[in-house]
Structures are given as C-alpha cells and as structure tokens.
PDB file of N, CA and C in Angstrom:
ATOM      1  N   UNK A   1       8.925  12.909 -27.922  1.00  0.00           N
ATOM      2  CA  UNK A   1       8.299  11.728 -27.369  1.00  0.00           C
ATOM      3  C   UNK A   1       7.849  12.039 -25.940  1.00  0.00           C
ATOM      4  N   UNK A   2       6.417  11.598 -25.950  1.00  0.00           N
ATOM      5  CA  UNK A   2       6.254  11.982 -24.260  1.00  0.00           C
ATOM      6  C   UNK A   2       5.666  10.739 -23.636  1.00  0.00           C
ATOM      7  N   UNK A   3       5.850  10.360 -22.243  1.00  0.00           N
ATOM      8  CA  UNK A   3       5.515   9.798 -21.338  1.00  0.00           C
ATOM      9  C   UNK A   3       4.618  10.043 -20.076  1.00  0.00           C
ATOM     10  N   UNK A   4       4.182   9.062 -20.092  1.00  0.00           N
ATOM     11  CA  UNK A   4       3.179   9.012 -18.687  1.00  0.00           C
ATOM     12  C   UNK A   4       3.535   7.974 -17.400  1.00  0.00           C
ATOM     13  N   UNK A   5       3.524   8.918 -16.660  1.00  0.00           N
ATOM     14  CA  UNK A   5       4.115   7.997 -15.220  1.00  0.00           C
ATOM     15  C   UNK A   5       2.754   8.358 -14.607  1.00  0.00           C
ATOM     16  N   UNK A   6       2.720   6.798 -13.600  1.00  0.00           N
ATOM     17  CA  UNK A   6       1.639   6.497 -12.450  1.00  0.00           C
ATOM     18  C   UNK A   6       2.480   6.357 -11.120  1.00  0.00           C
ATOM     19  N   UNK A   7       1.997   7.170 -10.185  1.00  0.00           N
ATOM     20  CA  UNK A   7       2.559   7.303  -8.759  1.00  0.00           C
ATOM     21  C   UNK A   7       1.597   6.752  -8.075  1.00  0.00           C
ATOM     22  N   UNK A   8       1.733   5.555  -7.580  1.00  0.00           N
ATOM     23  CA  UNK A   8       0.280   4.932  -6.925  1.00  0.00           C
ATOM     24  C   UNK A   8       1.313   4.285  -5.355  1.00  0.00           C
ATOM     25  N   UNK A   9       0.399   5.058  -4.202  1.00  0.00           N
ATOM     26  CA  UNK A   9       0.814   4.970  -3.193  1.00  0.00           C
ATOM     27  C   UNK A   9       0.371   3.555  -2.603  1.00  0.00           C
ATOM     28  N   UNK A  10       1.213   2.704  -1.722  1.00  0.00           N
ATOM     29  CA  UNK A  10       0.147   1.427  -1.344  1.00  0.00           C
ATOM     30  C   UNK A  10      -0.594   1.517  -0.745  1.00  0.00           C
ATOM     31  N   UNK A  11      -1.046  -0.110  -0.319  1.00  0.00           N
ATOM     32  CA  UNK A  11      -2.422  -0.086   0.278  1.00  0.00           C
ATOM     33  C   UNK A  11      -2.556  -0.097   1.427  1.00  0.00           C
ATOM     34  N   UNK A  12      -3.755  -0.205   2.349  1.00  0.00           N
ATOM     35  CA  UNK A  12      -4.047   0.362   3.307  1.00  0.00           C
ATOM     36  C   UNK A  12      -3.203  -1.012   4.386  1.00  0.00           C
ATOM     37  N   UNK A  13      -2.751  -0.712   5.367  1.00  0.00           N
ATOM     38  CA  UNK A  13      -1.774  -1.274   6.019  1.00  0.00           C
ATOM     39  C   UNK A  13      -2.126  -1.482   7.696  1.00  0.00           C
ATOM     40  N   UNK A  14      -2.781  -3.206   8.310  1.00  0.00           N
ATOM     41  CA  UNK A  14      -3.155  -3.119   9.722  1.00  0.00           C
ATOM     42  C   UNK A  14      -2.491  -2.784  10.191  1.00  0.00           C
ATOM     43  N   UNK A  15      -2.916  -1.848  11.365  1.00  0.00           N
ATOM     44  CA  UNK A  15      -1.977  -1.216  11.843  1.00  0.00           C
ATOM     45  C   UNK A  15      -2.970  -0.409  13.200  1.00  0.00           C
ATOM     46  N   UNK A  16      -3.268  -1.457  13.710  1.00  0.00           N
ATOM     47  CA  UNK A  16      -5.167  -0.972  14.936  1.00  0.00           C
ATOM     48  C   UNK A  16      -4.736   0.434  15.667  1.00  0.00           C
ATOM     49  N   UNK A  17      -3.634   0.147  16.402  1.00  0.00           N
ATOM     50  CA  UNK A  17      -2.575   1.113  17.056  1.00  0.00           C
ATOM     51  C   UNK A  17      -2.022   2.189  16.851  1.00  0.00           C
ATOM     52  N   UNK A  18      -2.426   2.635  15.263  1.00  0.00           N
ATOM     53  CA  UNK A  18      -1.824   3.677  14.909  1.00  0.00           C
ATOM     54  C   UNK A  18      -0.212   4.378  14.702  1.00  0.00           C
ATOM     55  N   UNK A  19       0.286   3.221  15.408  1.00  0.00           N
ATOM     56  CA  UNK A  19       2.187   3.221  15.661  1.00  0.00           C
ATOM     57  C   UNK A  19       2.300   3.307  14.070  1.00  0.00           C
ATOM     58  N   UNK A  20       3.515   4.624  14.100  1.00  0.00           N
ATOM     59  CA  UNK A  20       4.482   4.984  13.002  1.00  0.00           C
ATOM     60  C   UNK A  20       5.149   4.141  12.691  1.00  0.00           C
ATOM     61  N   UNK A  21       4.952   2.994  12.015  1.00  0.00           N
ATOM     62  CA  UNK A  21       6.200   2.217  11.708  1.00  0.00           C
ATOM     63  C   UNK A  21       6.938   2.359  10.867  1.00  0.00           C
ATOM     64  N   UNK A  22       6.712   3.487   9.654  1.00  0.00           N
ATOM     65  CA  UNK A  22       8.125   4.069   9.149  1.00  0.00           C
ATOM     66  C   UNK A  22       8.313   2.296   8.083  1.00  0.00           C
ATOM     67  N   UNK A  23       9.691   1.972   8.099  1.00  0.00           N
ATOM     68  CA  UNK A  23      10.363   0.862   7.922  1.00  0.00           C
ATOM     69  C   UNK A  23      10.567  -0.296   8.579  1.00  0.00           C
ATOM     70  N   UNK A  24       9.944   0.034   9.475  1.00  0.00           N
ATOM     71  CA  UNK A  24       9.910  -0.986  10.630  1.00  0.00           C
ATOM     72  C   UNK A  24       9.505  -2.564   9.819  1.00  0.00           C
ATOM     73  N   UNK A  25      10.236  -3.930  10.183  1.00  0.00           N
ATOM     74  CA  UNK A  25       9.818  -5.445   9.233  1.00  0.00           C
ATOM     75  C   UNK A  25       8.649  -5.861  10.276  1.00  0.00           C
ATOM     76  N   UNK A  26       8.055  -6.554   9.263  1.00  0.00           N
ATOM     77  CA  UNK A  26       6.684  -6.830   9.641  1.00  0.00           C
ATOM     78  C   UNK A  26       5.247  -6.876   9.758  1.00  0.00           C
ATOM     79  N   UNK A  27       5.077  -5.648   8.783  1.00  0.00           N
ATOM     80  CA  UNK A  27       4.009  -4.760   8.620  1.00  0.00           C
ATOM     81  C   UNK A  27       3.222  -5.222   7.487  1.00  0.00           C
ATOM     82  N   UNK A  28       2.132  -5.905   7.167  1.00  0.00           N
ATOM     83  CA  UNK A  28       1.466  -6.629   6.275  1.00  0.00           C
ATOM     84  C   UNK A  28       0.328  -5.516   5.635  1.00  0.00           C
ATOM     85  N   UNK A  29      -0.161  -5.474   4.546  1.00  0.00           N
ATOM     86  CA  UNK A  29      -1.115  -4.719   4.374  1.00  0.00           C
ATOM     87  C   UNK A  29      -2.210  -5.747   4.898  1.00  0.00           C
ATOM     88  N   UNK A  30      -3.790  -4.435   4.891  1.00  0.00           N
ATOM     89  CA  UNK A  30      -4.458  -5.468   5.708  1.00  0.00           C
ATOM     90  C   UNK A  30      -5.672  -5.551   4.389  1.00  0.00           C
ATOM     91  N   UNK A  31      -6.578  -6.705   4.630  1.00  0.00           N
ATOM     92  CA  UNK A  31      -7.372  -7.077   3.685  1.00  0.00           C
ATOM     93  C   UNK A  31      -7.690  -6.531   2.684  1.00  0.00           C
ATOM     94  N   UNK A  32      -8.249  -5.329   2.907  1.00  0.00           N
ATOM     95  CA  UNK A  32      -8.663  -3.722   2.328  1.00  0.00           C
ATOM     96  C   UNK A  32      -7.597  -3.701   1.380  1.00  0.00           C
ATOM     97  N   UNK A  33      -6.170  -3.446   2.047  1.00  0.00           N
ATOM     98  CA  UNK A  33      -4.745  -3.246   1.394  1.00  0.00           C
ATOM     99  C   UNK A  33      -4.637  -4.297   0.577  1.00  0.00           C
ATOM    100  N   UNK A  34      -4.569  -5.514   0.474  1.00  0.00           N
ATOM    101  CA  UNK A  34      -4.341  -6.229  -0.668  1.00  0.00           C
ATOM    102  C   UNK A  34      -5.529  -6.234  -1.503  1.00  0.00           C
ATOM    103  N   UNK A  35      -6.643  -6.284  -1.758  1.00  0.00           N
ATOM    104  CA  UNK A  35      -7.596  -5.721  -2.045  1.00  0.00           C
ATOM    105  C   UNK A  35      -7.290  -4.553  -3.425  1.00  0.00           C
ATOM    106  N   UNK A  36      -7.094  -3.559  -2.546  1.00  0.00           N
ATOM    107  CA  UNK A  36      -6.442  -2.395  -3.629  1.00  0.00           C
ATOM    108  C   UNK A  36      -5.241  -2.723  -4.445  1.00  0.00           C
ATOM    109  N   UNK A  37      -4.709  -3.179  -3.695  1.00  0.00           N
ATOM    110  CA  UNK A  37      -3.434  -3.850  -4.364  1.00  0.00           C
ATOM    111  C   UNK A  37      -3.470  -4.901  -5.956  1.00  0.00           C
ATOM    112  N   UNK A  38      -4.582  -5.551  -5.300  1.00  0.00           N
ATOM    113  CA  UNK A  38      -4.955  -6.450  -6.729  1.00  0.00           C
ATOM    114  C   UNK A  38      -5.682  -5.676  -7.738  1.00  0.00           C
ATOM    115  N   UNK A  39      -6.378  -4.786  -7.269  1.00  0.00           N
ATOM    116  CA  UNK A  39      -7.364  -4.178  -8.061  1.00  0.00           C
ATOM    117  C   UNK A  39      -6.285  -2.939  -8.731  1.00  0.00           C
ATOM    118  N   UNK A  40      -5.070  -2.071  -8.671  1.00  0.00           N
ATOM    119  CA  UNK A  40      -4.232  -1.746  -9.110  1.00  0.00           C
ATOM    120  C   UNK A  40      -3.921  -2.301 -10.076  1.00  0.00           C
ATOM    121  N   UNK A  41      -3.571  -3.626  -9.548  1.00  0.00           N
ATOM    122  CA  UNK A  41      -3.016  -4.251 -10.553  1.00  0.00           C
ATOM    123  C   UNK A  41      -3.479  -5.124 -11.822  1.00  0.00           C
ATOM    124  N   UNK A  42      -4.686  -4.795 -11.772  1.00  0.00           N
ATOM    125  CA  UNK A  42      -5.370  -5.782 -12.697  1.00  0.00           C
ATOM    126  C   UNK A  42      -5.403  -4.220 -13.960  1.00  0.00           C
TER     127      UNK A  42
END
C-alpha cells in the first residue's frame, strides 16, 4: 500500500520589517497569505 503526503509550507506572513519572529504570538499572515491559504485549501 502506498501513500502520498503534501508538505505545504504557509502563507506569506506581514512582516514590513523583516524581524525573525521565529514563534514569536502575534504574527498574522498578510492578505497574499490568507489568500494562498484559501486557495490550498480549496
């Protein structure tokens, strides 16, 4: 039996500043990013 896995990295994330935020709370994807996000998921 074989399987197929999808590794889908998220989406694009505001972030004007360029700061590493790692894990940092707070961090929203930005328009673009949900965007891809829906379109992933559809």
């Amino acid at each position: 039996m074989s399987s197929t896995v999808h590794v889908i990295r998220h989406g694009e994330v505001e972030n004007p500043n360029k700061i590493l935020y790692g894990r940092q709370p707070g961090w929203r994807l930005s328009k673009r990013g949900q965007e891809m996000a829906q379109t992933i998921g559809e």
